[in-house]
Protein backbone atom coordinates (compact mmCIF):
# COMPACT_ATOMS: atom_id res chain seq x y z
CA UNK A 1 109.08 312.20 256.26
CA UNK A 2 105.90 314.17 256.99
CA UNK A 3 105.36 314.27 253.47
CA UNK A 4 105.68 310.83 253.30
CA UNK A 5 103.06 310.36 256.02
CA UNK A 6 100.71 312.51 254.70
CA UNK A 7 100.56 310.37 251.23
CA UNK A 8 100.16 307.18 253.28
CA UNK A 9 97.22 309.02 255.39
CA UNK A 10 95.36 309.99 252.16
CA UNK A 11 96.20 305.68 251.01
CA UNK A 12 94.61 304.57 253.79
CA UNK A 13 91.56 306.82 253.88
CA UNK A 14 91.26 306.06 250.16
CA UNK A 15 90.91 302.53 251.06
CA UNK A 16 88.61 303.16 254.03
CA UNK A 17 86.14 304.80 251.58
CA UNK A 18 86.10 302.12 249.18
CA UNK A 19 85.64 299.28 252.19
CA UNK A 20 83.23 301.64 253.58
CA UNK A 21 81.55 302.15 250.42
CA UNK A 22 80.59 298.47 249.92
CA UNK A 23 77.38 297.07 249.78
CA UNK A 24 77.99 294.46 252.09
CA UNK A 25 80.00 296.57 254.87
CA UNK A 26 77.04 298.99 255.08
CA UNK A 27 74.59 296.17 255.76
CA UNK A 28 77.00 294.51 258.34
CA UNK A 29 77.71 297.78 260.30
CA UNK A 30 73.83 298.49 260.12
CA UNK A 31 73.12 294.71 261.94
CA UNK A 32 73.22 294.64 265.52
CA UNK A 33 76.50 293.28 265.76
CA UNK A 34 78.18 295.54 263.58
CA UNK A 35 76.97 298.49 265.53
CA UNK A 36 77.62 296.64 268.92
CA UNK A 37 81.28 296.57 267.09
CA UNK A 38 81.04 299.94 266.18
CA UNK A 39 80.50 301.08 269.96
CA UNK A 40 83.35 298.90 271.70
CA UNK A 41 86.10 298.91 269.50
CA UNK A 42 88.34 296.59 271.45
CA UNK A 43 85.83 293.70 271.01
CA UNK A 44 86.30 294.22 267.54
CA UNK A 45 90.13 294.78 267.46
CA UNK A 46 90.31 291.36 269.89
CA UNK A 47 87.48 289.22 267.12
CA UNK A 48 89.55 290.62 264.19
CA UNK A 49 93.02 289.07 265.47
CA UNK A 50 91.28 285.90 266.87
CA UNK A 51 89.94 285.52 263.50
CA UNK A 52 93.04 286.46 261.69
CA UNK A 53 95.58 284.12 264.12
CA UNK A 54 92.88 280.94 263.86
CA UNK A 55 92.17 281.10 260.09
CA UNK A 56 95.83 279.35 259.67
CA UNK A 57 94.99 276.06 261.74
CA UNK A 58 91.65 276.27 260.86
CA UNK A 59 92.76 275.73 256.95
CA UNK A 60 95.12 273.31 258.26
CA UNK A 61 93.00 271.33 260.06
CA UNK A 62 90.47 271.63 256.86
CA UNK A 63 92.57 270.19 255.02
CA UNK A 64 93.93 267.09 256.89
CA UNK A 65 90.05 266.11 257.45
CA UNK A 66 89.81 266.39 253.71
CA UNK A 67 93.09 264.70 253.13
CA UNK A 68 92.38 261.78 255.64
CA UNK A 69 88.71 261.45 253.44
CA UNK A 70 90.23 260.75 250.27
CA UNK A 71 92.80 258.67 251.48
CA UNK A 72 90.54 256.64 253.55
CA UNK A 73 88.35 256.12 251.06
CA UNK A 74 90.61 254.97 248.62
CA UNK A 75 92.61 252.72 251.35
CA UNK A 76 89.43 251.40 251.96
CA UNK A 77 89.10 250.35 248.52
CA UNK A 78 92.59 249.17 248.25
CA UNK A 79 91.99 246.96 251.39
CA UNK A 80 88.83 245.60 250.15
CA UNK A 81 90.38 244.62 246.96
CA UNK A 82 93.38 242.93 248.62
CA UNK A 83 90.88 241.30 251.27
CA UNK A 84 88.60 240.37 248.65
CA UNK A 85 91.54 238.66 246.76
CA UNK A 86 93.39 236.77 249.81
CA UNK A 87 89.59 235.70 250.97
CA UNK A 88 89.20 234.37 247.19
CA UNK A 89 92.66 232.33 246.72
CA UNK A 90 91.49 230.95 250.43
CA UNK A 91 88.25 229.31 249.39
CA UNK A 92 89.51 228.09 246.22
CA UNK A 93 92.71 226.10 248.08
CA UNK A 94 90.60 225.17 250.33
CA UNK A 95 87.81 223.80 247.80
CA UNK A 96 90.98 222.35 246.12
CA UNK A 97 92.11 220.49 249.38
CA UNK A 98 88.41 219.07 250.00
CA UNK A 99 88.10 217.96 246.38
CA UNK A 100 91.77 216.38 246.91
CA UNK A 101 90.23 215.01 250.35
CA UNK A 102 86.78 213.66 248.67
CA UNK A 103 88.13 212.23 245.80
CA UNK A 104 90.90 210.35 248.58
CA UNK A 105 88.43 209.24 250.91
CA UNK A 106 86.10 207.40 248.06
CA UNK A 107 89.12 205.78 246.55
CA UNK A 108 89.65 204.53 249.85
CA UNK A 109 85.82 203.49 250.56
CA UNK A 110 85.44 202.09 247.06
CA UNK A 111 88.59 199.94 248.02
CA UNK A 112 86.96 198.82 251.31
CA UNK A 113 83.55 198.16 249.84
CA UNK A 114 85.32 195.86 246.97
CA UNK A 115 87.29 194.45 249.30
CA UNK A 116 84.44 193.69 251.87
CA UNK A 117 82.55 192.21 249.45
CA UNK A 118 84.64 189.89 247.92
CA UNK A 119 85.38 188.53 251.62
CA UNK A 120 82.06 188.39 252.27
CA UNK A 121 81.76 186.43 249.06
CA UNK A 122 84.20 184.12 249.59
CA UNK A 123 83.56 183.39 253.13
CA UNK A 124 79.69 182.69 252.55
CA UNK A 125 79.15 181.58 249.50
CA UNK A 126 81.13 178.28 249.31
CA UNK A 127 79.25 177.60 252.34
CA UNK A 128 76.09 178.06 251.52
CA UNK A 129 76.51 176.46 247.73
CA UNK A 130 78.01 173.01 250.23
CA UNK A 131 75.00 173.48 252.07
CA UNK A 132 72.81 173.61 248.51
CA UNK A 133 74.89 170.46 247.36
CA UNK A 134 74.85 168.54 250.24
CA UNK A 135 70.66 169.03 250.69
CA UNK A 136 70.82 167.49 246.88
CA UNK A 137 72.98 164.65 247.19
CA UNK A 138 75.90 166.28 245.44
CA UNK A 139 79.90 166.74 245.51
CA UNK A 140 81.65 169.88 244.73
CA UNK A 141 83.44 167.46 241.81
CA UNK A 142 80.19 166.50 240.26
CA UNK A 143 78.70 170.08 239.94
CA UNK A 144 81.35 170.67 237.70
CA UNK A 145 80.58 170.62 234.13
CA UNK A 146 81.34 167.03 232.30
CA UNK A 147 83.98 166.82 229.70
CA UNK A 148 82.68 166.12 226.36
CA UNK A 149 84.88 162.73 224.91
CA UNK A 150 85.40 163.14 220.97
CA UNK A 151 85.18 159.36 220.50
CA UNK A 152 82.23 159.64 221.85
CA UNK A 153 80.69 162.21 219.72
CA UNK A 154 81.59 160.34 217.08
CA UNK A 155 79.77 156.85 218.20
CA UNK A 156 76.77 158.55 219.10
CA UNK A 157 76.10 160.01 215.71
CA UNK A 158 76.60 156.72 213.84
């Protein structure tokens, strides 16, 4: 087992070569923070498993918000559409029912205004043509027209 150990020792200070070895990791550990890491190694042990335990709801929560986006915007579009539609079939029964409504409602004031009129008509005018007649001296029976008499025609051409 201590040979076992031993390979897994030189493993992990193979790998602790290469990470210290990179670019990147030099510049960190050369910042501020990386040597204020450097100096209080339980800081660094607590940040690493605070990162490590909150990168899972982190990408969870990542990805609902980015979930939530896409399907909002494309209920949003759905609804509009569906709004859009309803709001559409609305005006036109309703501009329908008023045509319906209009085209009822001057049928019934053409009726009225025929109707008036004739009343009116026959209410004032025979009145007015007695009151014509009787001013010149005439009957209702003579303003009709006269009745031509063929035996007449006849004697007045000889």
């Amino acid at each position: 087992m201590s040979k076992e150990m031993q390979e897994l020792q030189k493993q992990w200070h193979s790998m602790m070569q290469t990470i210290h070895a990179n670019s990147n990791v030099v510049s960190f550990m050369n910042s501020r923070v990386g040597q204020y890491l450097d100096d209080h190694p339980f800081v660094a042990l607590s940040l690493l498993v605070f990162i490590a335990v909150s990168a899972i709801p982190v990408a969870f929560f990542l990805i609902f918000v980015i979930s939530t986006t896409i399907v909002a915007c494309m209920g949003v579009i759905v609804i509009e559409g569906v709004v859009i539609s309803v709001g559409g079939i609305a005006l036109l029964c309703v501009l329908s029912g008023l045509g319906l409504l209009s085209l009822a409602v001057s049928g019934v004031l053409s009726i009225c205004y025929i109707a008036l009129s004739a009343l009116i008509n026959y209410w004032h005018t025979p009145n007015s043509l007695v009151k014509k007649q009787e001013a010149n001296g005439n009957s209702l029976l003579q303003s009709s027209p006269p009745v031509l008499d063929p035996s007449n025609k006849i004697t007045k051409s000889e």
